[in-house]
Protein backbone atom coordinates (compact mmCIF):
# COMPACT_ATOMS: atom_id res chain seq x y z
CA UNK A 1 13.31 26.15 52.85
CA UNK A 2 14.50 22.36 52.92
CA UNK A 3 17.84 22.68 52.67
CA UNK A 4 20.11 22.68 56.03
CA UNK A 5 23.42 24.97 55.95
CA UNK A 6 26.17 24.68 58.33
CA UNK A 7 28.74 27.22 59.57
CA UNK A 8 31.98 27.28 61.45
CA UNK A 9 33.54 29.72 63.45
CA UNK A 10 37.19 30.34 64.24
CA UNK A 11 37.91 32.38 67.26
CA UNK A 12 40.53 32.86 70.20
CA UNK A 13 38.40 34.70 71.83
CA UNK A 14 35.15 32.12 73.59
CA UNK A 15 33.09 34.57 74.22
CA UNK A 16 32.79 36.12 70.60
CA UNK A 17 32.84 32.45 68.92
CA UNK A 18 30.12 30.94 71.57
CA UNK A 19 27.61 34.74 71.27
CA UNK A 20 28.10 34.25 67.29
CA UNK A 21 27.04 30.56 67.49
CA UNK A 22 24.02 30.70 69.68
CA UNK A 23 22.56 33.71 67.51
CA UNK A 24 22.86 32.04 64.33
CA UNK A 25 21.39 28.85 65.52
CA UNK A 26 18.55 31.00 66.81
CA UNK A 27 17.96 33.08 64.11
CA UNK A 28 18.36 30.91 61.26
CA UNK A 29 16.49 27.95 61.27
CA UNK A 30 17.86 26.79 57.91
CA UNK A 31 21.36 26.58 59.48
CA UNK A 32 21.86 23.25 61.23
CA UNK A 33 25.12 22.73 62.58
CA UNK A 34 27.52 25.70 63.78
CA UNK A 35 31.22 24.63 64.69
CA UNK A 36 34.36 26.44 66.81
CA UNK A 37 37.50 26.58 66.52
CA UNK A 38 40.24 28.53 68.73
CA UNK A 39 42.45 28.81 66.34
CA UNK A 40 43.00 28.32 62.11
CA UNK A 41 44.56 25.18 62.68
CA UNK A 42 41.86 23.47 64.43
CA UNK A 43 39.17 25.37 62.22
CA UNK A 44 41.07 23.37 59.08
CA UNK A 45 40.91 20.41 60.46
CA UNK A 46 36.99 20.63 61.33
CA UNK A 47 36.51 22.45 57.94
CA UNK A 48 38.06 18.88 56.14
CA UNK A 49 35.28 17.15 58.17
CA UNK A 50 32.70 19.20 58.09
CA UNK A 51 32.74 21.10 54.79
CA UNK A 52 30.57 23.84 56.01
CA UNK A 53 29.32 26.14 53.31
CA UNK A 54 30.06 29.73 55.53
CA UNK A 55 33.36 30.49 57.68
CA UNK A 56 33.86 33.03 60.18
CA UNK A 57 37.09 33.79 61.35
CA UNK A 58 38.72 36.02 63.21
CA UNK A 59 42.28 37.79 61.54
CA UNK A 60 44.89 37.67 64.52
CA UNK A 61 44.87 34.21 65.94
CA UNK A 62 47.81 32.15 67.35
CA UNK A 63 49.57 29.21 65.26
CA UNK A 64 47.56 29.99 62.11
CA UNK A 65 45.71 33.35 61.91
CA UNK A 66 42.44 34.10 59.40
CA UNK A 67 44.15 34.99 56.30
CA UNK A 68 46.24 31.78 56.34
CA UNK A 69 43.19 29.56 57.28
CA UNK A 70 41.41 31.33 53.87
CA UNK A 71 44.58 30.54 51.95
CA UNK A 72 45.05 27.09 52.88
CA UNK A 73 41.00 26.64 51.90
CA UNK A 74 42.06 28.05 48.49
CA UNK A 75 45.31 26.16 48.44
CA UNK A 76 43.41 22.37 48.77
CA UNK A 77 40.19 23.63 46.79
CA UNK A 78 38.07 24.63 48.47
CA UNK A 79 35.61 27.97 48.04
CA UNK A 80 32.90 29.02 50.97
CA UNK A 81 32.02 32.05 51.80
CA UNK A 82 34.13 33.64 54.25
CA UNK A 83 33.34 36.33 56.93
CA UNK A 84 36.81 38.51 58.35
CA UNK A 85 36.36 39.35 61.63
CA UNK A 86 38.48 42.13 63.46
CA UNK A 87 39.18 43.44 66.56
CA UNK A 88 40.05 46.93 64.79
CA UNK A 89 40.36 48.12 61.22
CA UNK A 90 43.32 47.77 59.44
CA UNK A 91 43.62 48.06 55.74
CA UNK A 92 46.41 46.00 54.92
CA UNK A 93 44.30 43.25 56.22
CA UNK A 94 41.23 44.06 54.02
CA UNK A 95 43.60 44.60 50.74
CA UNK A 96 44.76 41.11 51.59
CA UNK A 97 41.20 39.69 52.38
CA UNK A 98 40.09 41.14 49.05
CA UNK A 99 42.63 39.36 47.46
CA UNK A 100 41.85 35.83 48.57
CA UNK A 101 38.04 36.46 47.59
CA UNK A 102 36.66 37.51 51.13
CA UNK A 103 33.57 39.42 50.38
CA UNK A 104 32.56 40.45 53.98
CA UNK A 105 34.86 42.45 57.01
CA UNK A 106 33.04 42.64 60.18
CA UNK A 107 35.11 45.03 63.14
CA UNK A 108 34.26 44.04 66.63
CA UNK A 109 32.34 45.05 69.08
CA UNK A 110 29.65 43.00 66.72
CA UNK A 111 26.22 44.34 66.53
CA UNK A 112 23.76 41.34 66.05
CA UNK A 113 22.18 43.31 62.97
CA UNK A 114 25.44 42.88 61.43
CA UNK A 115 25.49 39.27 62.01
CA UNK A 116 21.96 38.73 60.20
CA UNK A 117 22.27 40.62 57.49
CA UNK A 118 25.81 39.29 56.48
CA UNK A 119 24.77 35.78 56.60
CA UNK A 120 21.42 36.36 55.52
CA UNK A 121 23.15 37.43 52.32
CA UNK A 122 25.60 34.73 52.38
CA UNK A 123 22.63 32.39 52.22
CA UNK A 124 20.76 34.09 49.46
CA UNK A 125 23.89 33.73 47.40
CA UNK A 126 24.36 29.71 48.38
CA UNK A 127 21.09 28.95 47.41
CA UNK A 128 20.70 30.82 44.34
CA UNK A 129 23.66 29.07 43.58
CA UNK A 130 22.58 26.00 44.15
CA UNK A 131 19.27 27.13 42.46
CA UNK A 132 21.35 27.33 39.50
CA UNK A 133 23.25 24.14 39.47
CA UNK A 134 19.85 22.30 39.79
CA UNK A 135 18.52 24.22 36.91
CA UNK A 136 21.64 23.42 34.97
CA UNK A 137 21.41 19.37 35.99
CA UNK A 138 17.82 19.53 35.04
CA UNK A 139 18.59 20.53 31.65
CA UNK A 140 21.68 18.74 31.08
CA UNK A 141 19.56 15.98 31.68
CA UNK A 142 16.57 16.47 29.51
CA UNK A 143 19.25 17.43 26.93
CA UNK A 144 21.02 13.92 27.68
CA UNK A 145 17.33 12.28 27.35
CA UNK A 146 16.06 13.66 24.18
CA UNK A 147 19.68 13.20 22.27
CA UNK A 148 18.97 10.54 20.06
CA UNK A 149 16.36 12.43 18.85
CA UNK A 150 18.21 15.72 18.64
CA UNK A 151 20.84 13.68 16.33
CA UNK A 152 18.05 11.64 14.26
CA UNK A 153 16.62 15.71 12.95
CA UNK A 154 20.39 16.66 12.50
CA UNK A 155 21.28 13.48 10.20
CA UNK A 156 17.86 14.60 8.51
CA UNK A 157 18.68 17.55 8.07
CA UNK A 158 22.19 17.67 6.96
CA UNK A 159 21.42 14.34 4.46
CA UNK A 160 18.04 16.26 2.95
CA UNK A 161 18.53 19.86 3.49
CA UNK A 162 21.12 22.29 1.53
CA UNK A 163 23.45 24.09 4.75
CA UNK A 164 26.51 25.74 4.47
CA UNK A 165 29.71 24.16 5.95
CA UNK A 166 29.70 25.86 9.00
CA UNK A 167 26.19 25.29 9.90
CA UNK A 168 26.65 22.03 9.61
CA UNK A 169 29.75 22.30 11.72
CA UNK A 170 27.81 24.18 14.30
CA UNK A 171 24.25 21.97 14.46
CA UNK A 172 26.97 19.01 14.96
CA UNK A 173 28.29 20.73 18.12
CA UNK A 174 25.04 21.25 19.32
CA UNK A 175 24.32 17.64 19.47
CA UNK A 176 27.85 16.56 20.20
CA UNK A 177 29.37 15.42 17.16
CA UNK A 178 32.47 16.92 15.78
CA UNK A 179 32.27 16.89 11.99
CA UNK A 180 35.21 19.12 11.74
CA UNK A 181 37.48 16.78 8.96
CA UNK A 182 39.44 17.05 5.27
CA UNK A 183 37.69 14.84 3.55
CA UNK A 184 34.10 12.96 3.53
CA UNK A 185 31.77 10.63 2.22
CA UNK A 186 29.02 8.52 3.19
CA UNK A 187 27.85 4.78 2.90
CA UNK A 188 23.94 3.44 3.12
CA UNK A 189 23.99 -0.32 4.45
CA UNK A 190 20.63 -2.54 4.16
CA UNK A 191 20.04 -5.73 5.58
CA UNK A 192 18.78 -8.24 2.58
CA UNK A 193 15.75 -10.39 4.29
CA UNK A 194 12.57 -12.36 3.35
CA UNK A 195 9.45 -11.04 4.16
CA UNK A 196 8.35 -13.09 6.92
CA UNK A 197 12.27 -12.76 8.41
CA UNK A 198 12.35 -8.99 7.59
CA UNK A 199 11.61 -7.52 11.35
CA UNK A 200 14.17 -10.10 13.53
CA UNK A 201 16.99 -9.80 11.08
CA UNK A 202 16.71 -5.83 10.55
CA UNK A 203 16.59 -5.86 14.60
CA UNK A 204 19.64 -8.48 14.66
CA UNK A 205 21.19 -6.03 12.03
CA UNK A 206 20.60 -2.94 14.57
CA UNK A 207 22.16 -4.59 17.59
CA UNK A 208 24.93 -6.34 15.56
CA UNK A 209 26.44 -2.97 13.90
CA UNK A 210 27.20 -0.54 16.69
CA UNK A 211 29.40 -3.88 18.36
CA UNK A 212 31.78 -4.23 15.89
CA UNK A 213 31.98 -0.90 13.56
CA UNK A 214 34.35 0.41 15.46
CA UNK A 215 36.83 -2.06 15.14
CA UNK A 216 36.49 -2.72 11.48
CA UNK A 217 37.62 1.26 10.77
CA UNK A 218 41.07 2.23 11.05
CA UNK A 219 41.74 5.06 13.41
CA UNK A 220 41.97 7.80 11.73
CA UNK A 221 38.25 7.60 10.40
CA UNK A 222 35.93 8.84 12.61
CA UNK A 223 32.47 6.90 11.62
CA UNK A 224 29.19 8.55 12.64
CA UNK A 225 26.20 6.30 11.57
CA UNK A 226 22.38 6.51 12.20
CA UNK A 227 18.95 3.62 11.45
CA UNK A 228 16.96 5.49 8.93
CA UNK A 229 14.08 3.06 8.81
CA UNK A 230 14.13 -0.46 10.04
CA UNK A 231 16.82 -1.68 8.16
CA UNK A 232 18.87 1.35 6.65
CA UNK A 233 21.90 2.17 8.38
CA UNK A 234 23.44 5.93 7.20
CA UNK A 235 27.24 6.24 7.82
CA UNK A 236 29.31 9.68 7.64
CA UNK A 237 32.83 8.44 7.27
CA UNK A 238 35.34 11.63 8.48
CA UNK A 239 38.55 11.76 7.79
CA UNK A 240 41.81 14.72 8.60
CA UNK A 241 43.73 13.12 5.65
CA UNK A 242 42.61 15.92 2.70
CA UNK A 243 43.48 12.62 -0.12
CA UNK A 244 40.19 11.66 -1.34
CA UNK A 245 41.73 8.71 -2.87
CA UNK A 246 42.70 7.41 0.62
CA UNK A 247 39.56 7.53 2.05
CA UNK A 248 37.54 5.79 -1.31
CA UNK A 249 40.24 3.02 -0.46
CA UNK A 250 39.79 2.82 3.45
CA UNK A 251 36.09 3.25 3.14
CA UNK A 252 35.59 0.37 0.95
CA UNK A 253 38.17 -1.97 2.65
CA UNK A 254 36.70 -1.38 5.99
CA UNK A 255 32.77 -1.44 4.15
CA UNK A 256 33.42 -5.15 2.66
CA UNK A 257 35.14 -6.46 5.86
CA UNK A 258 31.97 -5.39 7.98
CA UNK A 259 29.88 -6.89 5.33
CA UNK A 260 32.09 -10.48 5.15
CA UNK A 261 31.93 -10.23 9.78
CA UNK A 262 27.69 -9.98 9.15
CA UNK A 263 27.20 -12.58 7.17
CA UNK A 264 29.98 -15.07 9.19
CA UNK A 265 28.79 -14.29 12.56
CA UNK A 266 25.68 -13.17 12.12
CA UNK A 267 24.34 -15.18 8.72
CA UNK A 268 22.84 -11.27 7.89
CA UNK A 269 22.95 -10.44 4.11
CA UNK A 270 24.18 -7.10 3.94
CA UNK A 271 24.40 -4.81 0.79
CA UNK A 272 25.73 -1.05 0.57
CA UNK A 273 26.77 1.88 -1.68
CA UNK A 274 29.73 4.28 -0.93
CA UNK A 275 28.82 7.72 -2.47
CA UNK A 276 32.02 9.77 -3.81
CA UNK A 277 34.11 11.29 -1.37
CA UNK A 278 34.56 15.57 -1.17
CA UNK A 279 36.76 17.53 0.69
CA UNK A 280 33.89 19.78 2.54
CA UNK A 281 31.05 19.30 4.80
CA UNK A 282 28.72 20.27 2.07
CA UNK A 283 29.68 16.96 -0.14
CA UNK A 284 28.06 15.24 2.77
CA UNK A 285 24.79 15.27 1.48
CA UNK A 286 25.46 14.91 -2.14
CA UNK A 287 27.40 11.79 -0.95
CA UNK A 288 24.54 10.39 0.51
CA UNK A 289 22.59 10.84 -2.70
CA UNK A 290 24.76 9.20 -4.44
CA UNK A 291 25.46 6.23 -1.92
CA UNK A 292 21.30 6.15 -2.45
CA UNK A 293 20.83 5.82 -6.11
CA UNK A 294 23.55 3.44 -6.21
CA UNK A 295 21.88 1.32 -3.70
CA UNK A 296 18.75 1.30 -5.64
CA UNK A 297 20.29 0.53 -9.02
CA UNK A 298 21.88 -2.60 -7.72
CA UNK A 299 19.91 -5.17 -9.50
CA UNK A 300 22.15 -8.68 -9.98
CA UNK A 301 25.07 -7.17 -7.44
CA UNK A 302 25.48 -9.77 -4.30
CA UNK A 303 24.22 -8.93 -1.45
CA UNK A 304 27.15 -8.77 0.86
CA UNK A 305 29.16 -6.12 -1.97
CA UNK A 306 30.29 -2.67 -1.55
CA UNK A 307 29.25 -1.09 -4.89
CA UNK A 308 30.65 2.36 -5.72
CA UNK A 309 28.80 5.29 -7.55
CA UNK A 310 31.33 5.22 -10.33
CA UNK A 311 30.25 1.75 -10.35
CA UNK A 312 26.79 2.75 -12.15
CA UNK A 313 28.19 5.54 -14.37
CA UNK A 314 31.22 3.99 -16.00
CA UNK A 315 30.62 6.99 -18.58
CA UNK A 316 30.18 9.36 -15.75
CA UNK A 317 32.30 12.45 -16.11
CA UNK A 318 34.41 11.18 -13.26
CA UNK A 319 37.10 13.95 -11.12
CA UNK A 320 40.33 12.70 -11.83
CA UNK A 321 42.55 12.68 -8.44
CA UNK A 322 45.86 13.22 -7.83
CA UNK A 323 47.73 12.27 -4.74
CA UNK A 324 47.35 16.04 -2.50
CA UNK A 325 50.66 15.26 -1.45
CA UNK A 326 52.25 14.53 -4.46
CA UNK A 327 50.68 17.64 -5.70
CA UNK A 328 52.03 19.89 -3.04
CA UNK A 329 55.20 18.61 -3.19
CA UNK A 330 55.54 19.57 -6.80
CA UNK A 331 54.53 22.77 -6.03
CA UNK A 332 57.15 23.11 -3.60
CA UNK A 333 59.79 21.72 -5.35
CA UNK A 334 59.73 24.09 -8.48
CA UNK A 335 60.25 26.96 -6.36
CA UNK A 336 63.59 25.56 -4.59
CA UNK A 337 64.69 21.90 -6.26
CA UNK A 338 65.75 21.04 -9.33
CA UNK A 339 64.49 20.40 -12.80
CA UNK A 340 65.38 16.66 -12.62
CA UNK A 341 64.12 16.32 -9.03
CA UNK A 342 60.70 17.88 -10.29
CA UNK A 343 60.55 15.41 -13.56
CA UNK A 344 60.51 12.53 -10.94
CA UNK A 345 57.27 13.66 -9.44
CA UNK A 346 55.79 14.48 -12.63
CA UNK A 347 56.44 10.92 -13.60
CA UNK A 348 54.87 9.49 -10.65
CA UNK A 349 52.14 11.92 -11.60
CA UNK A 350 52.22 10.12 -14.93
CA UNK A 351 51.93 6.74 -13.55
CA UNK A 352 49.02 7.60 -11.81
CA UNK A 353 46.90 9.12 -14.60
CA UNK A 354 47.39 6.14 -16.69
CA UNK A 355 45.98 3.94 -14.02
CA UNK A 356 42.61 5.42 -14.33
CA UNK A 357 40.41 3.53 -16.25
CA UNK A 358 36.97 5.26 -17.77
CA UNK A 359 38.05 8.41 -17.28
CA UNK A 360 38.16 11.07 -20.17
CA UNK A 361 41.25 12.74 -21.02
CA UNK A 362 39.24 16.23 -21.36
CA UNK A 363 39.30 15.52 -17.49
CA UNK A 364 43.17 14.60 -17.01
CA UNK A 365 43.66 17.78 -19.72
CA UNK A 366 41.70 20.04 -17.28
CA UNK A 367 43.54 18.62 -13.95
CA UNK A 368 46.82 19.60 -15.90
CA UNK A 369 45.28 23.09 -16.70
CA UNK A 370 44.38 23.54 -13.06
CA UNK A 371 47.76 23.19 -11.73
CA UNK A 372 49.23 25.07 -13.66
CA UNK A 373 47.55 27.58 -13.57
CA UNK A 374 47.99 27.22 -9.75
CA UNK A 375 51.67 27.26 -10.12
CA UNK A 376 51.51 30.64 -11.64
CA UNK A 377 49.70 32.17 -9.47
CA UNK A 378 51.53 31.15 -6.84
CA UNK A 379 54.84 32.60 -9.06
CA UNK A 380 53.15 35.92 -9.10
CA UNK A 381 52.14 35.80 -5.44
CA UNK A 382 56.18 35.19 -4.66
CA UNK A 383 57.42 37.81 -7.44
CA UNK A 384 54.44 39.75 -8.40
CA UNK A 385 55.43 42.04 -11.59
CA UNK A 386 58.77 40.30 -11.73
CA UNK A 387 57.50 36.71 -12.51
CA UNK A 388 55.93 36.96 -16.41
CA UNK A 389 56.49 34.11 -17.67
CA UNK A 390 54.64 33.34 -21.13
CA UNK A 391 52.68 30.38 -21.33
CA UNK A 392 51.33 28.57 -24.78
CA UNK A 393 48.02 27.50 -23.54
CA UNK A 394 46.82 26.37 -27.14
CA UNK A 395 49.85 23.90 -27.08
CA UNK A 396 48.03 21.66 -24.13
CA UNK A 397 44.69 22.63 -25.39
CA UNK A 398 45.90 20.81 -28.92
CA UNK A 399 46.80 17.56 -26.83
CA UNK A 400 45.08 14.50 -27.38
CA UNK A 401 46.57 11.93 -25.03
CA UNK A 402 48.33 11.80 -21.76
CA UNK A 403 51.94 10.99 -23.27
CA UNK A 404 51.44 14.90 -25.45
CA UNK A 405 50.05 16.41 -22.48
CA UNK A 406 52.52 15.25 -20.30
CA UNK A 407 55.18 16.53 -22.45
CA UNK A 408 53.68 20.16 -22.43
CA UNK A 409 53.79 20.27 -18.90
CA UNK A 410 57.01 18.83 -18.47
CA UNK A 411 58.26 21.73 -20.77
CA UNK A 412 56.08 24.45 -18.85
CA UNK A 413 57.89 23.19 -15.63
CA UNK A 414 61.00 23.60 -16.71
CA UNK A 415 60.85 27.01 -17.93
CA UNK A 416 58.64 27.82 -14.14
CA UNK A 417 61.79 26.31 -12.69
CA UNK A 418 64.50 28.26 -14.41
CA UNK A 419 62.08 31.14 -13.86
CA UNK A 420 62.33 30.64 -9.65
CA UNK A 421 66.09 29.98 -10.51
CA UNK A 422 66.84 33.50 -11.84
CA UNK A 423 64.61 35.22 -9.45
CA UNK A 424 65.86 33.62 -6.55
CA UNK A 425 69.07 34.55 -7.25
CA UNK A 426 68.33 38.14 -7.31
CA UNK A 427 66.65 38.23 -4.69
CA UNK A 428 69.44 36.24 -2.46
CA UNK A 429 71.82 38.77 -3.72
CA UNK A 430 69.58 42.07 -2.21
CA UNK A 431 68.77 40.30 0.55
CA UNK A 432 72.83 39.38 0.92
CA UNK A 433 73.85 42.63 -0.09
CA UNK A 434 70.94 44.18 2.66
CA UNK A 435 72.14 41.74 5.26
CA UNK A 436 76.20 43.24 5.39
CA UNK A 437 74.43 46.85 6.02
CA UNK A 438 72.87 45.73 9.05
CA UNK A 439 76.12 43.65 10.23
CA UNK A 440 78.10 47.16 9.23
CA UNK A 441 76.08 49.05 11.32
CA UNK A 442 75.83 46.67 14.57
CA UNK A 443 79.49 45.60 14.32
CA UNK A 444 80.18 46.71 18.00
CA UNK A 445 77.49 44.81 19.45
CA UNK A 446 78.69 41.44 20.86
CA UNK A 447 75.68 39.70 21.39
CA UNK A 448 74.80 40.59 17.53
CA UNK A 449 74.30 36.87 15.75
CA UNK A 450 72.37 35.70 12.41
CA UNK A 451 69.00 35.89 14.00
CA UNK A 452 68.80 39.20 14.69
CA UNK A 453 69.40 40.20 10.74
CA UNK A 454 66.84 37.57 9.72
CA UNK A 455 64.38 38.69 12.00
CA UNK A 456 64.93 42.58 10.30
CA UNK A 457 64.55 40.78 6.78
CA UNK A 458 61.89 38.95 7.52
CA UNK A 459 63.01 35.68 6.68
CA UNK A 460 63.95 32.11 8.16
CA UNK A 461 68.27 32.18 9.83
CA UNK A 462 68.62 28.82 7.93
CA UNK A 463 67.33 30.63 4.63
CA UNK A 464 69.91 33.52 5.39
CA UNK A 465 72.16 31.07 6.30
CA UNK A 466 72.06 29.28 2.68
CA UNK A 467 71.87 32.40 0.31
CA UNK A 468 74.87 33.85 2.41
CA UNK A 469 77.37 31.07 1.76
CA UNK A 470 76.06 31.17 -1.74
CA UNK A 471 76.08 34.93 -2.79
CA UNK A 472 79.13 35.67 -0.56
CA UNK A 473 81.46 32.31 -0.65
CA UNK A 474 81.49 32.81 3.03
CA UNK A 475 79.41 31.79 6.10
CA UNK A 476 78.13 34.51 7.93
CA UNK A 477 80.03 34.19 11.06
CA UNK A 478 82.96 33.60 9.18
CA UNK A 479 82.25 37.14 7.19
CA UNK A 480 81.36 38.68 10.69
CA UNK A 481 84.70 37.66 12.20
CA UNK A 482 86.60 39.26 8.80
CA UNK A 483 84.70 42.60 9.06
CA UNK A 484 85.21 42.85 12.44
CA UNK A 485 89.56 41.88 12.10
CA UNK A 486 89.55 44.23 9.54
CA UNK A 487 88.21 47.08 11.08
CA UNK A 488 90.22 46.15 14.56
CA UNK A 489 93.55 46.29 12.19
CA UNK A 490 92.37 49.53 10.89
CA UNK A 491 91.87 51.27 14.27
CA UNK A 492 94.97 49.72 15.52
CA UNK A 493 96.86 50.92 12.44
CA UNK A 494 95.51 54.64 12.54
CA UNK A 495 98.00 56.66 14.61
CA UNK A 496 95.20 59.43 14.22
CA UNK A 497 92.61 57.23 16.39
CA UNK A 498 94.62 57.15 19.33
CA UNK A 499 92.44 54.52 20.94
CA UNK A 500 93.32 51.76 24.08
CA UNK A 501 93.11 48.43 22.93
CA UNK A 502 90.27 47.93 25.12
CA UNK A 503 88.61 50.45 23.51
CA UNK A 504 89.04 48.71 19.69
CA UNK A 505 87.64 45.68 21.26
CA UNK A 506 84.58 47.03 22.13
CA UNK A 507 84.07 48.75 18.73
CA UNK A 508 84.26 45.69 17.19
CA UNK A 509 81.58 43.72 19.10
CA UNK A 510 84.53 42.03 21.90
CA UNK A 511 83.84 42.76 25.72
CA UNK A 512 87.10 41.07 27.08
CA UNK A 513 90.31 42.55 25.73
CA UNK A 514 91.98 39.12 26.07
CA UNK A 515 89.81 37.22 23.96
CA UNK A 516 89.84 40.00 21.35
CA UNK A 517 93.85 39.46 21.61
CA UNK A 518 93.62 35.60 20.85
CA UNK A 519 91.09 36.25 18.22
CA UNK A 520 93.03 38.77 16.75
CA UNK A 521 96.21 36.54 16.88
CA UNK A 522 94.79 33.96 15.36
CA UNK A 523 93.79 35.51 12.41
CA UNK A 524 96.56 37.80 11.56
CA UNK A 525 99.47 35.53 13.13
CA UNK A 526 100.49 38.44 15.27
CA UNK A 527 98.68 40.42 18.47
CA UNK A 528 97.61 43.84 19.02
CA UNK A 529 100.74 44.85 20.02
CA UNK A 530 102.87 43.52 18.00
CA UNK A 531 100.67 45.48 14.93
CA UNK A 532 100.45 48.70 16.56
CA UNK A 533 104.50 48.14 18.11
CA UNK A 534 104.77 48.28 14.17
């Protein structure tokens, strides 16, 4: 065994510290160094100069005894083994050992077996340990080593094979790379060169992309590229904005302004194709098809362009996009905002769909279709066997331009708007109507506020809040404090109740008597007394 251990040992007592010493040194050939202490704050001292790997100590010691030695090791960071020794057993000591992680309790008189076989044990355990970590190191480094190979099969593999989202997901972790995004697409770069130039400029090309890619993305695109080939660079562009729309427009801005920094600084001819953009992993690879065959198709482009895939299928039965967040705010808004507010969005929704060019109306039809439909569903989810609302489906189906289909759907929101409206209404009334039952029957509890009745209804306090004031004309604390004056006046006014006034406070959710006076006085002009003196 090569590797040297050290120990120290802390112990008032010379003779025990100096007959522990000399046995290990001679036993243990492996153990190098063996240092004493008289007490735990000298052993703390050596231990921060020393860092021995094993610690004896003995429990009662003056200025610092064993257990506060251990806990100031813990305390700073540091972890050897640790070896209690005792002049007699006591188990409070032991629980508290246990606690801090001691694994061995030696009780003198000290038999020299004991000794061994302890730190022969200690010893197996440090270097298995250390067995371990060199394993782990070896690894980590032969993992380190063969990475760029490790990610060449995964961009293979996730560009050429068909794998579900979360394999992908998980063959990205295993080489590092966190794929995890709302939206993707991927770009194919080649470097245009002669021939007899075609080695030094794709090798310029390599060296010249990885400098400045970063800086030509914004932020929140995460860019993953890899050489496939001498001169084809492969980038996955990831973004955690869900709008695909945003990320065809970033992608493109940042693609041209890498292209226009190759050929200024560099005098490289660069050409690429941006595949369409999807809101999974699995697009990935049917982006990078895409980004492909438009690559290859680009006969007359210039060479330092972007082209597009709906570049080379201007008939291509192209997705129409909305803005996600216009979308969800629509879908929000019919359920709580007003018709007019919800015309607004559908005629920035409008705008929009007229700008896109080569794009069928069958496909701005179907988009319509879609969310409505959505909106529906999302009415039943709310209202289930309450929200039927009829829907003419063969009116849009007749449309035949935006301006008619537009119109449809305009009409269909408005009737989905009246629809949350009505319901809404209803169901702020139960819920009202549900919400004065539990304030009836928790009227004598003073700490009693809004939050505890919306957390029984299952609902928001600021949503209580609002249907409150609207189905009752009232806030809720202001219909608390009436409930509560009204029953007080009650109680006082009952000659049959016979109750202190200290006693009507409390039933009405008041722990002071005086402040249940002033309350009292201020909303009836006139105090307890004075009522019941009546």
């Amino acid at each position: 065994m090569d590797n040297k251990y050290s120990l120290l040992i802390a112990d008032d007592d010379e003779i025990t510290r100096e007959g522990i010493r000399k046995y290990l040194l001679r036993q243990f050939p492996c153990i190098e160094s063996v240092w004493t202490a008289r007490d735990g704050l000298e052993a703390y001292e050596l231990f921060e100069q020393k860092h021995p790997e094993i610690v004896f100590t003995d429990i009662a010691m003056p200025r610092c005894d064993g257990l506060e030695l251990i806990q100031t090791l813990h305390q700073n960071g540091y972890s050897p083994k640790v070896v209690i020794i005792s002049a007699h057993e006591n188990f409070s000591y032991a629980q508290n050992a246990v606690r801090l992680g001691v694994g061995d309790y030696l009780i003198k008189p000290i038999l020299p077996a004991q000794i061994k076989q302890i730190t022969q044990k200690l010893l197996d355990e440090i270097i298995q340990h250390d067995t371990f970590l060199n394993n782990i190191n070896e690894m980590m480094n032969k993992y380190q080593k063969n990475l760029p190979i490790l990610r060449e099969r995964f961009f293979h593999s996730i560009l050429h094979e068909e794998l579900s989202g979360e394999r992908i997901l998980e063959k990205a972790r295993l080489v590092d790379l966190d794929l995890t995004g709302k939206s993707y697409t991927v770009a194919v770069l080649k470097v245009r060169a002669h021939a007899q130039e075609y080695q030094s400029e794709a090798e310029q090309f390599a060296n010249f992309f990885p400098a400045v890619i970063d800086t030509v993305f914004p932020p929140e695109i995460r860019v993953y590229h890899r050489m496939l080939g001498s001169s084809d660079e492969v980038l996955i562009l990831v973004s955690d904005d869900p709008d695909t729309n945003r990320l065809f427009r970033a992608a493109n801005a940042s693609l041209n302004k890498f292209l226009a920094s190759a050929k200024k600084y560099t005098g490289l001819l660069v050409s690429g194709a941006l595949g369409r953009q999807y809101n999974s992993t699995e697009g990935i690879r049917s982006s990078y098809r895409e980004a492909v065959n438009t690559l290859l198709s680009d006969v007359g482009q210039p060479a330092d362009s972007i082209r597009n895939y709906e570049d080379i299928s201007p008939n291509l039965d192209q997705e129409f996009r909305m803005d996600s967040e216009l979308e969800r705010n629509l879908l929000q808004s019919v359920k709580y905002q007003s018709y007019s507010h919800c015309l607004e969005l559908i005629d920035r929704m409008a705008e929009q769909a007229a700008s896109f060019n080569n794009v069928k109306f069958e496909y701005i039809k179907t988009y319509f279709l879609k969310l409505t439909v959505l909106i529906l569903r999302e009415l039943q989810v709310t209202y289930a066997e309450k929200a039927d609302l009829p829907v003419h489906f063969d009116g849009l189906f007749a449309t035949e331009d935006l301006e008619s289909c537009l119109s449809w759907f305009k009409l269909f929101i408005c009737n989905v708007v009246s629809r949350y409206q009505k319901l809404n209404q209803e169901k702020g009334h139960s819920l009202v109507n549900r919400a004065k039952h539990i304030i009836s029957d928790h009227i004598a509890d003073s700490s009693f506020n809004i939050d505890d009745v919306a957390s029984v209804l299952y609902i928001s306090s600021n949503y209580l809040r609002q249907i409150f004031r609207q189905q009752s004309g009232e806030s809720f604390v202001e219909y608390l404090t009436r409930i509560r004056m009204e029953k007080a006046l009650k109680l006082l006014q009952d000659p049959a109740a016979k109750l202190k006034i200290q006693e009507i406070a409390e039933q009405t959710g008041f722990n002071n008597q005086r402040y249940f006076s002033v309350c009292f006085k201020k909303y009836y002009g006139k105090t307890p007394t004075e009522v019941r003196g009546n």
